[in-house]
PDB file of N, CA and C in Angstrom:
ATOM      1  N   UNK A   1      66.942 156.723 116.793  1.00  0.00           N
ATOM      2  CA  UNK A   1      66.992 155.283 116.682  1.00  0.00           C
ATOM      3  C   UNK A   1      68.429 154.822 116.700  1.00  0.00           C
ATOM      4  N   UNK A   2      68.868 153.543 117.087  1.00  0.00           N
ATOM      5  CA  UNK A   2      70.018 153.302 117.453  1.00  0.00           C
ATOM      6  C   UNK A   2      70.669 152.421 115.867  1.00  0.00           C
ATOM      7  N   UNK A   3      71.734 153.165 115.664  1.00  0.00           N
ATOM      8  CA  UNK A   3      72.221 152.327 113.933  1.00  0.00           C
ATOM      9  C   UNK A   3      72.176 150.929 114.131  1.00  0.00           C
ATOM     10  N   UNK A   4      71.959 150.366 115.157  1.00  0.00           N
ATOM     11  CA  UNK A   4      72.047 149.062 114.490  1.00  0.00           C
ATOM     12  C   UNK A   4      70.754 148.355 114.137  1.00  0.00           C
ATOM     13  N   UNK A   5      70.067 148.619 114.803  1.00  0.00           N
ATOM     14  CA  UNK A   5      68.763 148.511 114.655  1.00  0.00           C
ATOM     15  C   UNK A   5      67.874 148.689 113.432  1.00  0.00           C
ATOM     16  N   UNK A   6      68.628 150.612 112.669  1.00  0.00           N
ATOM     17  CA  UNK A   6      68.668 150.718 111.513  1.00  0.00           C
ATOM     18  C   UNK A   6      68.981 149.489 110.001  1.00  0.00           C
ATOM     19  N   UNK A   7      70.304 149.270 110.596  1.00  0.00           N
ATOM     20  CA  UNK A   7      70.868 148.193 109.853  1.00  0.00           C
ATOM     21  C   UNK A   7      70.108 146.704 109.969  1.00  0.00           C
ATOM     22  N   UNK A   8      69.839 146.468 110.457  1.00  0.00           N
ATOM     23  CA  UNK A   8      69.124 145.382 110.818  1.00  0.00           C
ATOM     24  C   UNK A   8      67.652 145.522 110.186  1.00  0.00           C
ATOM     25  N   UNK A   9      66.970 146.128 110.080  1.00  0.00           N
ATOM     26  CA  UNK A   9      65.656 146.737 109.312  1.00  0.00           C
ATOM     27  C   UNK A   9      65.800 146.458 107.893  1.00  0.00           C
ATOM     28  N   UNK A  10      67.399 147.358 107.126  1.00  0.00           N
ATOM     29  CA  UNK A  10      67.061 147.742 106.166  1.00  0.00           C
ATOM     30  C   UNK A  10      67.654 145.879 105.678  1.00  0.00           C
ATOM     31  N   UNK A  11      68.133 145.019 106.587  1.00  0.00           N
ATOM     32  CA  UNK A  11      68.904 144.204 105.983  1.00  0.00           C
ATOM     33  C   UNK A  11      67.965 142.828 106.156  1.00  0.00           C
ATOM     34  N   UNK A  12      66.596 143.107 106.593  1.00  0.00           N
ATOM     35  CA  UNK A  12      65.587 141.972 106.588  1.00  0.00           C
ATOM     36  C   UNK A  12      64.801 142.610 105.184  1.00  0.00           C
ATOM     37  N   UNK A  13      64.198 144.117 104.795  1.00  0.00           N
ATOM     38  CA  UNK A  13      63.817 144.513 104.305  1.00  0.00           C
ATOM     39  C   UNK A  13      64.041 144.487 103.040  1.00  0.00           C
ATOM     40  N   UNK A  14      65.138 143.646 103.068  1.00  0.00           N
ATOM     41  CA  UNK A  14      66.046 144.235 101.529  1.00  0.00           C
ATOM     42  C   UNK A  14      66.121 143.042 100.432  1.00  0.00           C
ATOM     43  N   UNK A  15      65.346 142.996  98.958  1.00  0.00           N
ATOM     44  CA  UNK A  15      64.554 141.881  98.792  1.00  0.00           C
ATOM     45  C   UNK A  15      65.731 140.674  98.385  1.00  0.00           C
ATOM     46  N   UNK A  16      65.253 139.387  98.600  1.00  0.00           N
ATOM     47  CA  UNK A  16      66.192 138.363  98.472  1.00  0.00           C
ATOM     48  C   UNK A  16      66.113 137.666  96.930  1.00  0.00           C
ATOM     49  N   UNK A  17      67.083 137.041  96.344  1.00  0.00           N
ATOM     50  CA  UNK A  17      67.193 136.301  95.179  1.00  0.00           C
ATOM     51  C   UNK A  17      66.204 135.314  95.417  1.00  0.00           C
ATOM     52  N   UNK A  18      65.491 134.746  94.373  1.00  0.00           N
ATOM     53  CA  UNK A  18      64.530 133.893  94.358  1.00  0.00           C
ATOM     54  C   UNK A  18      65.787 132.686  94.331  1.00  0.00           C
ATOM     55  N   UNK A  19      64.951 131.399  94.739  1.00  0.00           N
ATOM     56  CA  UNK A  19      65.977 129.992  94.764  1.00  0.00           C
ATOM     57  C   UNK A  19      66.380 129.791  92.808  1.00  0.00           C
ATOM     58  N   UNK A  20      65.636 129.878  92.361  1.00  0.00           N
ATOM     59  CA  UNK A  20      65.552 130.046  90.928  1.00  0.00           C
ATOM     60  C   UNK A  20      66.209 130.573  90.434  1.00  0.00           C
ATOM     61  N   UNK A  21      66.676 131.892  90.822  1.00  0.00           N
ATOM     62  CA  UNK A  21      67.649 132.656  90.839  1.00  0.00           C
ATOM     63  C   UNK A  21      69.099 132.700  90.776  1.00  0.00           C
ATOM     64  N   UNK A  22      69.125 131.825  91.605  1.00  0.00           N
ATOM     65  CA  UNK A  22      70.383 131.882  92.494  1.00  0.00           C
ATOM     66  C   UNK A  22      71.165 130.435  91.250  1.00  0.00           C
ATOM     67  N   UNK A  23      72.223 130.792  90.732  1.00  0.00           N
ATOM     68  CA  UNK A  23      73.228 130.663  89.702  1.00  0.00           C
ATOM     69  C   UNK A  23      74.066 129.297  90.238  1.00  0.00           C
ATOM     70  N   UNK A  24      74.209 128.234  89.762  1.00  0.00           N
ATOM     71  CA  UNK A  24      74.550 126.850  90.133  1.00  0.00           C
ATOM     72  C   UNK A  24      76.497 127.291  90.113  1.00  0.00           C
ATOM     73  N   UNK A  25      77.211 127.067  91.024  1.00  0.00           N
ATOM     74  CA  UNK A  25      78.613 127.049  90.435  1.00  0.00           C
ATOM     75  C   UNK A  25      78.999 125.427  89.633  1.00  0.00           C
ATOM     76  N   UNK A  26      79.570 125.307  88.586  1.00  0.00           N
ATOM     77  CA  UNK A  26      80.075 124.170  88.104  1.00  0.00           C
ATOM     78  C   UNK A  26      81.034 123.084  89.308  1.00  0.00           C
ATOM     79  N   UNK A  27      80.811 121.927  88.770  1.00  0.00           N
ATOM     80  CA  UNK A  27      81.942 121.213  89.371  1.00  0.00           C
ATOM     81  C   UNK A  27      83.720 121.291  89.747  1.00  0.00           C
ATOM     82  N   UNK A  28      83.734 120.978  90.786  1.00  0.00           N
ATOM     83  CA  UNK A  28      85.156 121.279  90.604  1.00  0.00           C
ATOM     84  C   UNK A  28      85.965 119.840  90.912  1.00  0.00           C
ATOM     85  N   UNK A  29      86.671 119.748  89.998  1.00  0.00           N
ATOM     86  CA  UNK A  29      87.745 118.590  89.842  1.00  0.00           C
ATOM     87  C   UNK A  29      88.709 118.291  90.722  1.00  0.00           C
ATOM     88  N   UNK A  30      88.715 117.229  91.802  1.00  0.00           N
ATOM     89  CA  UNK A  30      89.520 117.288  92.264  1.00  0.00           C
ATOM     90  C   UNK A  30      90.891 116.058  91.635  1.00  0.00           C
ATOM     91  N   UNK A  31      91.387 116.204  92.262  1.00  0.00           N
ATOM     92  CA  UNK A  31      92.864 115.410  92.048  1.00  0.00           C
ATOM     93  C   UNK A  31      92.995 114.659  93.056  1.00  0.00           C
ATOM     94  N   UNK A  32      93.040 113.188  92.972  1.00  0.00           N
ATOM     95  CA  UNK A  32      93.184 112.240  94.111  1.00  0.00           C
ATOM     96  C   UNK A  32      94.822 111.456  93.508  1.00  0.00           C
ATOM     97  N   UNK A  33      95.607 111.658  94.529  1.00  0.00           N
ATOM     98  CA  UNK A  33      96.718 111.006  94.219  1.00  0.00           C
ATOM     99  C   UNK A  33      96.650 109.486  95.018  1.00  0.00           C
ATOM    100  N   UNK A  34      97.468 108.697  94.455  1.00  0.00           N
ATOM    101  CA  UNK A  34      97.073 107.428  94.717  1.00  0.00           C
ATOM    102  C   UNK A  34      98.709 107.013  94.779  1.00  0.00           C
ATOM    103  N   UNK A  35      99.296 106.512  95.791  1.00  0.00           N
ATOM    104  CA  UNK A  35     100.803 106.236  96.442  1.00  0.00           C
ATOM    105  C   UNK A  35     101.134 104.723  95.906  1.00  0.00           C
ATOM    106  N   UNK A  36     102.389 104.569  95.251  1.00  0.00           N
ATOM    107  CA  UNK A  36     102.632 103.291  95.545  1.00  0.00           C
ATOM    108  C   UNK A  36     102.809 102.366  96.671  1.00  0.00           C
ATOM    109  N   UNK A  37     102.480 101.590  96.957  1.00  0.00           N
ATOM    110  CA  UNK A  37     102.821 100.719  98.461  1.00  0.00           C
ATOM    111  C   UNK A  37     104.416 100.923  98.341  1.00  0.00           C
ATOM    112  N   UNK A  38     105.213 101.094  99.820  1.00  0.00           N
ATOM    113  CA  UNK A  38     106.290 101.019 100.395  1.00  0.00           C
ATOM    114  C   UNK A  38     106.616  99.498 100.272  1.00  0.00           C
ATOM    115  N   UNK A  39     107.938  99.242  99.841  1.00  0.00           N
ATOM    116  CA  UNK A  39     108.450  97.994 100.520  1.00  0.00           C
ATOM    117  C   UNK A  39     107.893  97.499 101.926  1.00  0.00           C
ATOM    118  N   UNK A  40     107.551  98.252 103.085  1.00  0.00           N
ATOM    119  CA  UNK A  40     107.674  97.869 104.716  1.00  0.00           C
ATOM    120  C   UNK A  40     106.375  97.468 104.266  1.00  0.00           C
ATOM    121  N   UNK A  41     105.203  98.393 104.015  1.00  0.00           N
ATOM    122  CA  UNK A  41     104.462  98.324 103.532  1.00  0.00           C
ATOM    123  C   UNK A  41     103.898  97.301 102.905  1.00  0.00           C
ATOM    124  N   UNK A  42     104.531  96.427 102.032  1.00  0.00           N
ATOM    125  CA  UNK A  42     104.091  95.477 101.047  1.00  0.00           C
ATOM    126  C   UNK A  42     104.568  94.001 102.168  1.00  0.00           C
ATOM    127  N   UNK A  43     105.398  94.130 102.989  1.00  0.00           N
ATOM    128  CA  UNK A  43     106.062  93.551 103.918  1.00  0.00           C
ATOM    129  C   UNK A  43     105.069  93.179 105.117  1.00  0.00           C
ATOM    130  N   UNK A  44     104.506  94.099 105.216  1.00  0.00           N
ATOM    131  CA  UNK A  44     103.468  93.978 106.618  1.00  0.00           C
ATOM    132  C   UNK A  44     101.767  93.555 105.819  1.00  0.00           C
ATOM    133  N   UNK A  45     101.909  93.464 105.139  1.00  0.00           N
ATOM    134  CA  UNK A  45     100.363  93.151 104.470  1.00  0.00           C
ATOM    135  C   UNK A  45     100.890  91.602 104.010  1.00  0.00           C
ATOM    136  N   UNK A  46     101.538  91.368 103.439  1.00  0.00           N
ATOM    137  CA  UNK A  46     102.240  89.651 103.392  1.00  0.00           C
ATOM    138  C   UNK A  46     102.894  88.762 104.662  1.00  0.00           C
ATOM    139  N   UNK A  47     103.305  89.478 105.197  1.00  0.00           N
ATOM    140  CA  UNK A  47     104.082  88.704 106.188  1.00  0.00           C
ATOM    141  C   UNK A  47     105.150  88.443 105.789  1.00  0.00           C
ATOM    142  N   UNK A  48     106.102  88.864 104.774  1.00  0.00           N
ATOM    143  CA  UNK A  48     107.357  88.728 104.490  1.00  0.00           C
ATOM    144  C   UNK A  48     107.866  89.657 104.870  1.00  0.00           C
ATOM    145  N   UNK A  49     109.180  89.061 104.853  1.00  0.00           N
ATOM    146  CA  UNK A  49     110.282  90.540 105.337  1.00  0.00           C
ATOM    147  C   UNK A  49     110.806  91.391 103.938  1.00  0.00           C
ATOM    148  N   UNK A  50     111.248  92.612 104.315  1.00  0.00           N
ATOM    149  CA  UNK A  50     111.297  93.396 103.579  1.00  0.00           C
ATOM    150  C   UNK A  50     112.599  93.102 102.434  1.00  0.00           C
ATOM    151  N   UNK A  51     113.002  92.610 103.023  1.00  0.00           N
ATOM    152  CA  UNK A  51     114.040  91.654 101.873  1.00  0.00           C
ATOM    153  C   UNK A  51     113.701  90.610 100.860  1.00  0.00           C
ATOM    154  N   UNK A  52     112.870  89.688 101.195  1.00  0.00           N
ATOM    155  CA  UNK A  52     111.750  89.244 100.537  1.00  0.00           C
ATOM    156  C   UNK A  52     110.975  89.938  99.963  1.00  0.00           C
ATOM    157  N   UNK A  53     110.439  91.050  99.663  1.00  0.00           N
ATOM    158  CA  UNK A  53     109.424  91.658  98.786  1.00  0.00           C
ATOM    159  C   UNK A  53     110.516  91.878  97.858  1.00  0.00           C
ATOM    160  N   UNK A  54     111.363  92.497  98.415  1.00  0.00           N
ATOM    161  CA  UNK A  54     112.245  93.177  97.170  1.00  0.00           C
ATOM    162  C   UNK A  54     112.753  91.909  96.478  1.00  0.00           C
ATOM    163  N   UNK A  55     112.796  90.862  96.795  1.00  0.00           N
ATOM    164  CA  UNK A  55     113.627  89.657  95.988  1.00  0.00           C
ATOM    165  C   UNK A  55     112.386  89.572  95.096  1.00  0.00           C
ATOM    166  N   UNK A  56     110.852  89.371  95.392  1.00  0.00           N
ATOM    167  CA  UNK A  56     110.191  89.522  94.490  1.00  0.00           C
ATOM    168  C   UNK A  56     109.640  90.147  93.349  1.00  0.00           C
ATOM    169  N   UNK A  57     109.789  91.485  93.487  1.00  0.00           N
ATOM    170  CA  UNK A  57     109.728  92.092  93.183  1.00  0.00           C
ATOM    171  C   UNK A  57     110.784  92.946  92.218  1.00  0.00           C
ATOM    172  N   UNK A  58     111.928  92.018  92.446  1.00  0.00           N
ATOM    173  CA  UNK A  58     112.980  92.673  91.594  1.00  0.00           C
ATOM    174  C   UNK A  58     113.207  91.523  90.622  1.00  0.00           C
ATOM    175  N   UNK A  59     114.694  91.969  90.621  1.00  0.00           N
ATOM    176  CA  UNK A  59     115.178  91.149  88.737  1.00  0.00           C
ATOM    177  C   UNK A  59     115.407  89.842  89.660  1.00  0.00           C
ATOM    178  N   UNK A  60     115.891  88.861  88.791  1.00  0.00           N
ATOM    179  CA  UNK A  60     115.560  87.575  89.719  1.00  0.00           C
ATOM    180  C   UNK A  60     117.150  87.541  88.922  1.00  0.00           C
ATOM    181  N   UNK A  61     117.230  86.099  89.667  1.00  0.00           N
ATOM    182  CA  UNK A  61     119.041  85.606  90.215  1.00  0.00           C
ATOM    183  C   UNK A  61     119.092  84.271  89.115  1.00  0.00           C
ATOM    184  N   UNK A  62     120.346  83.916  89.085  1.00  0.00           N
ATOM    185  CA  UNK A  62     120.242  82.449  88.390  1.00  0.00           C
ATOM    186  C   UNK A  62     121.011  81.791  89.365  1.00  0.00           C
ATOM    187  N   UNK A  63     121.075  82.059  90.591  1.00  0.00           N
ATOM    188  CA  UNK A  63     121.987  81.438  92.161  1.00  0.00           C
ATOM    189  C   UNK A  63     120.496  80.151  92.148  1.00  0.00           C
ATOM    190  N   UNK A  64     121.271  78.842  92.096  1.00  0.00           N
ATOM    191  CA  UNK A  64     120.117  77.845  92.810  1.00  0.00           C
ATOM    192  C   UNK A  64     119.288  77.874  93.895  1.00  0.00           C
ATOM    193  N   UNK A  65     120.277  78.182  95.003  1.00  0.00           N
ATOM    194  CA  UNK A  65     119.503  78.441  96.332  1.00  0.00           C
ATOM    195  C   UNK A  65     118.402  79.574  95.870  1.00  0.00           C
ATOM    196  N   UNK A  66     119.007  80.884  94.896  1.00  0.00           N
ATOM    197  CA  UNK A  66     117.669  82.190  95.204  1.00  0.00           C
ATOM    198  C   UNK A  66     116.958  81.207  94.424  1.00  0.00           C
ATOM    199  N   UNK A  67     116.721  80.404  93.242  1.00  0.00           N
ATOM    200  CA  UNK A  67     115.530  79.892  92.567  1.00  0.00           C
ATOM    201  C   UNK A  67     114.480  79.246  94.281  1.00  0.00           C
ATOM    202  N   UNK A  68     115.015  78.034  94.815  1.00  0.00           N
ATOM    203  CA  UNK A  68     114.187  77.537  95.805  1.00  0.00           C
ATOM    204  C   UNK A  68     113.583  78.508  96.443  1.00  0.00           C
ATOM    205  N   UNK A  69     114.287  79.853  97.238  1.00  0.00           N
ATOM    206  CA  UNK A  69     113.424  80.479  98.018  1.00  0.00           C
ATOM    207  C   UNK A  69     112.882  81.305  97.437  1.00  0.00           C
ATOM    208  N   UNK A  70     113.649  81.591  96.307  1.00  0.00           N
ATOM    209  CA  UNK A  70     112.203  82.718  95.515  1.00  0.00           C
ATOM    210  C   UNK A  70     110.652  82.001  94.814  1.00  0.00           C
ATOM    211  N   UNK A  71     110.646  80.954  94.828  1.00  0.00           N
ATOM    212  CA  UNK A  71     109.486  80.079  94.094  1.00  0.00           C
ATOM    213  C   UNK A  71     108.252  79.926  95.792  1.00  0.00           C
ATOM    214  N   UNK A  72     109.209  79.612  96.885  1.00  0.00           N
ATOM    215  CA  UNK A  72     108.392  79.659  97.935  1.00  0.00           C
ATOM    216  C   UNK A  72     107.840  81.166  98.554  1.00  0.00           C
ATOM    217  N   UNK A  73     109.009  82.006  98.678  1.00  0.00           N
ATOM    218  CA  UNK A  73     109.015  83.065  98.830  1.00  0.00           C
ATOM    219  C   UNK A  73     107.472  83.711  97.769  1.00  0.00           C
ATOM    220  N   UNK A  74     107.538  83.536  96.344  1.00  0.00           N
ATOM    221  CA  UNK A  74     107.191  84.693  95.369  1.00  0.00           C
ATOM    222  C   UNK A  74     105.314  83.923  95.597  1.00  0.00           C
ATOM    223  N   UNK A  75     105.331  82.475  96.353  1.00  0.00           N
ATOM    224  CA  UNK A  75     104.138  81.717  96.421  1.00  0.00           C
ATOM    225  C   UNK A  75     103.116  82.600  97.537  1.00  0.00           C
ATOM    226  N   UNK A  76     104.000  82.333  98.584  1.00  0.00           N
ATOM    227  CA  UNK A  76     103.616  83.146  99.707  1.00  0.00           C
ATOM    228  C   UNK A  76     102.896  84.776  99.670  1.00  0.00           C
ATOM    229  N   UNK A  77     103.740  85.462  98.723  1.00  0.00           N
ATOM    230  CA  UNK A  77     103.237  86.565  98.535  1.00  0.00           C
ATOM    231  C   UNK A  77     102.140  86.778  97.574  1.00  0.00           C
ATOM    232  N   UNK A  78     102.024  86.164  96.680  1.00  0.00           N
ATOM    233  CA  UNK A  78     100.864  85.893  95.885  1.00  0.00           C
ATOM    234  C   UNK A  78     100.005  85.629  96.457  1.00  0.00           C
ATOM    235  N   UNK A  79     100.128  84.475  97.530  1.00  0.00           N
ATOM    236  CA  UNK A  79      98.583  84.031  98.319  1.00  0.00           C
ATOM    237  C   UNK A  79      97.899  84.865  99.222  1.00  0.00           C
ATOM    238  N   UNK A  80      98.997  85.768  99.288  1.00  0.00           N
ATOM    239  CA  UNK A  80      99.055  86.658 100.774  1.00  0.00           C
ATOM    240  C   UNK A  80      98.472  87.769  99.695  1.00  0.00           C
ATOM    241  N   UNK A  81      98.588  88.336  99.008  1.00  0.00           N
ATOM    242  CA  UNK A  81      97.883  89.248  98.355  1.00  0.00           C
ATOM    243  C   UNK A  81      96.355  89.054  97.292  1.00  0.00           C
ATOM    244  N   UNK A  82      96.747  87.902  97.377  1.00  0.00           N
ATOM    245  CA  UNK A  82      95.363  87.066  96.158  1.00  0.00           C
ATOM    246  C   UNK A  82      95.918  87.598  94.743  1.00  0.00           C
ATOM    247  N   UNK A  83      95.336  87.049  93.970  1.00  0.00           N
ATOM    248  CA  UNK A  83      96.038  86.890  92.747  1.00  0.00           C
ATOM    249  C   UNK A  83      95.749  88.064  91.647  1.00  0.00           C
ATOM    250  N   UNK A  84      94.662  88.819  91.742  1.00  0.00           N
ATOM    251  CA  UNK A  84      94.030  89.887  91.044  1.00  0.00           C
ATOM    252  C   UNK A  84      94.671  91.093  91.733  1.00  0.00           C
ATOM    253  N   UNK A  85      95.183  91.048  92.972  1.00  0.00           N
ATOM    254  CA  UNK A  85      95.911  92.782  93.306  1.00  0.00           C
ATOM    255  C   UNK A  85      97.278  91.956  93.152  1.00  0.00           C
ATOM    256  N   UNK A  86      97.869  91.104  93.118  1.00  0.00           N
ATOM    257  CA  UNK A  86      99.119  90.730  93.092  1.00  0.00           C
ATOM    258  C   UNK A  86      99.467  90.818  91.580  1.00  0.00           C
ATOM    259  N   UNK A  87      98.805  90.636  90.206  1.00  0.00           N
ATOM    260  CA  UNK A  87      98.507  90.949  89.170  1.00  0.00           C
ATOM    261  C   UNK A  87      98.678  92.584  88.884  1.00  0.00           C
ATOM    262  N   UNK A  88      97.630  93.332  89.676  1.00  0.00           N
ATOM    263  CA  UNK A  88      97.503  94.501  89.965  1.00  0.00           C
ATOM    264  C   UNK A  88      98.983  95.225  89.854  1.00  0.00           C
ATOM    265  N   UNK A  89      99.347  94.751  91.246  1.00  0.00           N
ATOM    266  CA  UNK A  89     101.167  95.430  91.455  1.00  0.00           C
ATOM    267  C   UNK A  89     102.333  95.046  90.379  1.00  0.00           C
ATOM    268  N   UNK A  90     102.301  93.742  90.080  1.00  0.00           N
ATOM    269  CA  UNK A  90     103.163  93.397  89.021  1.00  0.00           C
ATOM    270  C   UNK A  90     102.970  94.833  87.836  1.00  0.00           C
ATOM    271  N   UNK A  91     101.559  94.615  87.530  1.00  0.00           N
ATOM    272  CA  UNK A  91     101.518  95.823  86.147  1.00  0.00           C
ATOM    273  C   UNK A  91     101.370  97.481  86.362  1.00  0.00           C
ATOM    274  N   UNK A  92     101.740  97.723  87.700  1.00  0.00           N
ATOM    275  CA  UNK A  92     101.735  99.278  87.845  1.00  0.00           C
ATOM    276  C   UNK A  92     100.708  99.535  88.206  1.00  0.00           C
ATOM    277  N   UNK A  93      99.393  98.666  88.591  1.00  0.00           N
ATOM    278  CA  UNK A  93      98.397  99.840  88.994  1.00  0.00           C
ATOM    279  C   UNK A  93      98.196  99.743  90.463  1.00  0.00           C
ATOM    280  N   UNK A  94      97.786 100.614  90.739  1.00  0.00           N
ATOM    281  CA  UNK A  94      97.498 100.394  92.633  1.00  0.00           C
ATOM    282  C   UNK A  94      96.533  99.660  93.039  1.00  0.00           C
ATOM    283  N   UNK A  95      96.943  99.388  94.484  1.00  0.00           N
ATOM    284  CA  UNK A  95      96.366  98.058  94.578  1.00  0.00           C
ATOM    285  C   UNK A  95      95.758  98.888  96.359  1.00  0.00           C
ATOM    286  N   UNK A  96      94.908  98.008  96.937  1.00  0.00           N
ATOM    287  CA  UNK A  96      94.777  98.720  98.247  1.00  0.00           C
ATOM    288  C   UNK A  96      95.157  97.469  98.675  1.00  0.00           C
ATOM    289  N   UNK A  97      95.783  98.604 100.129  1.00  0.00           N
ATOM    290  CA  UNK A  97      96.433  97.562 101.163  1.00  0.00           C
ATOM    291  C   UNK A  97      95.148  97.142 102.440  1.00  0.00           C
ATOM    292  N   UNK A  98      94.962  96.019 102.753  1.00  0.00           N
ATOM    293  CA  UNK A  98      94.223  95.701 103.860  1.00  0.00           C
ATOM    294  C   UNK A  98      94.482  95.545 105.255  1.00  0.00           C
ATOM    295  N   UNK A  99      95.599  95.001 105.469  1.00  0.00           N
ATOM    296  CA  UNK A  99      96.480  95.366 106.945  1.00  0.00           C
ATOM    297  C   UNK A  99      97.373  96.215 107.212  1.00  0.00           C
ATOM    298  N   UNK A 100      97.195  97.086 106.220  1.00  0.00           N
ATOM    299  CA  UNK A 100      98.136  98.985 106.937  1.00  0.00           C
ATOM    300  C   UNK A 100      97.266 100.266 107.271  1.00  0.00           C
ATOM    301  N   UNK A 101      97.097 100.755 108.069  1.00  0.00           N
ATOM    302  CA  UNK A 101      96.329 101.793 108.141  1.00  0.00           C
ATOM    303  C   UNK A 101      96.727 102.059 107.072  1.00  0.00           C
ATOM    304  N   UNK A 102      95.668 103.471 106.571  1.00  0.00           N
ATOM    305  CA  UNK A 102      96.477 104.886 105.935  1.00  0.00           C
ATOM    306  C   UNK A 102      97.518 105.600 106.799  1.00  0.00           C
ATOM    307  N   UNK A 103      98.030 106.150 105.764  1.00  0.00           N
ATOM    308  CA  UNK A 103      99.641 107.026 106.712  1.00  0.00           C
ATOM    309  C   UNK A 103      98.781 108.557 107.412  1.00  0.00           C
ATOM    310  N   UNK A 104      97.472 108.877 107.355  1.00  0.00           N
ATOM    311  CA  UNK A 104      96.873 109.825 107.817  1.00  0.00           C
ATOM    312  C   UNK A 104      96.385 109.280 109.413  1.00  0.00           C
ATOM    313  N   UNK A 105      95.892 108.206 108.999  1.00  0.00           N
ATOM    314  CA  UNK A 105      95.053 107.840 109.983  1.00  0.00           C
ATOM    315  C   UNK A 105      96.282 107.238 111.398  1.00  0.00           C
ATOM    316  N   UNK A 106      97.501 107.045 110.795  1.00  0.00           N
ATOM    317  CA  UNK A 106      98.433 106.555 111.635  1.00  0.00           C
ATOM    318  C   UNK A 106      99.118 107.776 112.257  1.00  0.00           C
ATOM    319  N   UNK A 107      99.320 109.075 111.613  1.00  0.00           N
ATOM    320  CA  UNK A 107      99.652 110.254 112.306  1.00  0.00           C
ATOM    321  C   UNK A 107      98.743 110.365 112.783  1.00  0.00           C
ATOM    322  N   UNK A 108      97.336 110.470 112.635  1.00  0.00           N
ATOM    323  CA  UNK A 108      96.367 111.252 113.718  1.00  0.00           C
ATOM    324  C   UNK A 108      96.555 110.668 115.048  1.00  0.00           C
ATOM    325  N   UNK A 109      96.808 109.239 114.916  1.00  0.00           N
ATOM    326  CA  UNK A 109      96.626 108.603 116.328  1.00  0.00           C
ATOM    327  C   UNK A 109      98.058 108.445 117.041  1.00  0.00           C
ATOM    328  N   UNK A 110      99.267 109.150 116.675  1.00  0.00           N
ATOM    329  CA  UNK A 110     100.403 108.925 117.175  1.00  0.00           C
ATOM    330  C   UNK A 110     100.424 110.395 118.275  1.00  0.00           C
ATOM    331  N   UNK A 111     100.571 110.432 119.724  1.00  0.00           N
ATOM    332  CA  UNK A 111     100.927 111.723 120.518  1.00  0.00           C
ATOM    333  C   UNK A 111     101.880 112.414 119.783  1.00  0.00           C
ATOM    334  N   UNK A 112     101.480 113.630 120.129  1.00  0.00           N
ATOM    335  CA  UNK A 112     102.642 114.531 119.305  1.00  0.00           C
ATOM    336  C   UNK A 112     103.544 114.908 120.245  1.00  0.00           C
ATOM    337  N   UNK A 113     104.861 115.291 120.018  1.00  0.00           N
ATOM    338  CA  UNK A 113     105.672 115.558 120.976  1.00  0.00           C
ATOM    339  C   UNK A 113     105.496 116.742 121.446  1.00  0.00           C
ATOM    340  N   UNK A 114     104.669 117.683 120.927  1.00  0.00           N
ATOM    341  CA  UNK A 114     104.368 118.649 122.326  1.00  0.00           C
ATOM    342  C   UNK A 114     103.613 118.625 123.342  1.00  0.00           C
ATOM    343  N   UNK A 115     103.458 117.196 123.161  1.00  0.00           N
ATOM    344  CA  UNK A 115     102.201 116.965 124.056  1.00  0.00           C
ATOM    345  C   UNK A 115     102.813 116.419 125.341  1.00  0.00           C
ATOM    346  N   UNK A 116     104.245 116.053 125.236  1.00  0.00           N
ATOM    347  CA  UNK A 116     104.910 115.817 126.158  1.00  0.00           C
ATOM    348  C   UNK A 116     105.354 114.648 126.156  1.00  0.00           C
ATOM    349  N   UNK A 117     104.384 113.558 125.506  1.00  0.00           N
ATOM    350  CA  UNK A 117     104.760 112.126 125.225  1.00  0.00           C
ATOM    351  C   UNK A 117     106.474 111.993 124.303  1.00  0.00           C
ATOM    352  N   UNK A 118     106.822 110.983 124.967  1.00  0.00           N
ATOM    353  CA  UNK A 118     108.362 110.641 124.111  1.00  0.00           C
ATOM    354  C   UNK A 118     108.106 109.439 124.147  1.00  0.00           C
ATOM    355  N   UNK A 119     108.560 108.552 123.009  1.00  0.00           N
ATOM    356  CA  UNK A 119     109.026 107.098 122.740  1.00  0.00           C
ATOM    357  C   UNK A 119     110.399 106.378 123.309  1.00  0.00           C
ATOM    358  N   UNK A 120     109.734 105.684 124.126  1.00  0.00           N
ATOM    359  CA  UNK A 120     110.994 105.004 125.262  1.00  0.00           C
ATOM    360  C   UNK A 120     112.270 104.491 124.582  1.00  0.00           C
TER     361      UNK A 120
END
């Protein structure tokens, strides 16, 4: 008889664990990290420029002119974010962005340079 054939016999033949049997593994925990938004980032979901987020977002001025454009400026971005994730970012927690891809989904779809593609 030819061994594999053998093997094959003894390996249908050979009795199986009942489903009952068969031992559950526990959960496993994963770890989801969660990124702060980028300045460009916080920039392209508002429509402000990236100089503008940071004026908002930072220590503020006692220059007259920064009061006017930071009150229009800090309006804009509030509306542009709505007021519960703009809340959100002020106090540290993450917020999701709605007009940025993910940074995964933006590499998958960029040619890779071995592919021969170059950026003009």
């Amino acid at each position: 008889m030819n061994v594999a054939l053998i093997a094959f016999l003894v390996s249908i033949a050979a009795p199986r664990p009942a489903a009952q049997d068969a031992q559950e593994l526990p959960p496993v925990a994963v770890a989801t990290t969660v990124q702060d938004p980028t300045v460009q980032q916080l920039a392209e979901e508002t429509g402000l420029t990236p100089q503008h987020v940071r004026m908002v977002l930072g220590s503020r001025s006692d220059h007259a002119d920064y009061r006017i454009v930071f009150d229009r400026v800090e309006r804009q971005f509030r509306q542009s974010l709505g007021e519960e994730r703009y809340r959100d970012l002020l106090a540290g927690r993450p917020i999701e962005l709605r007009n940025v891809p993910p940074q995964e989904l933006v590499a998958a779809t960029r040619p890779s340079a071995k592919a021969g593609w170059s950026h003009p």
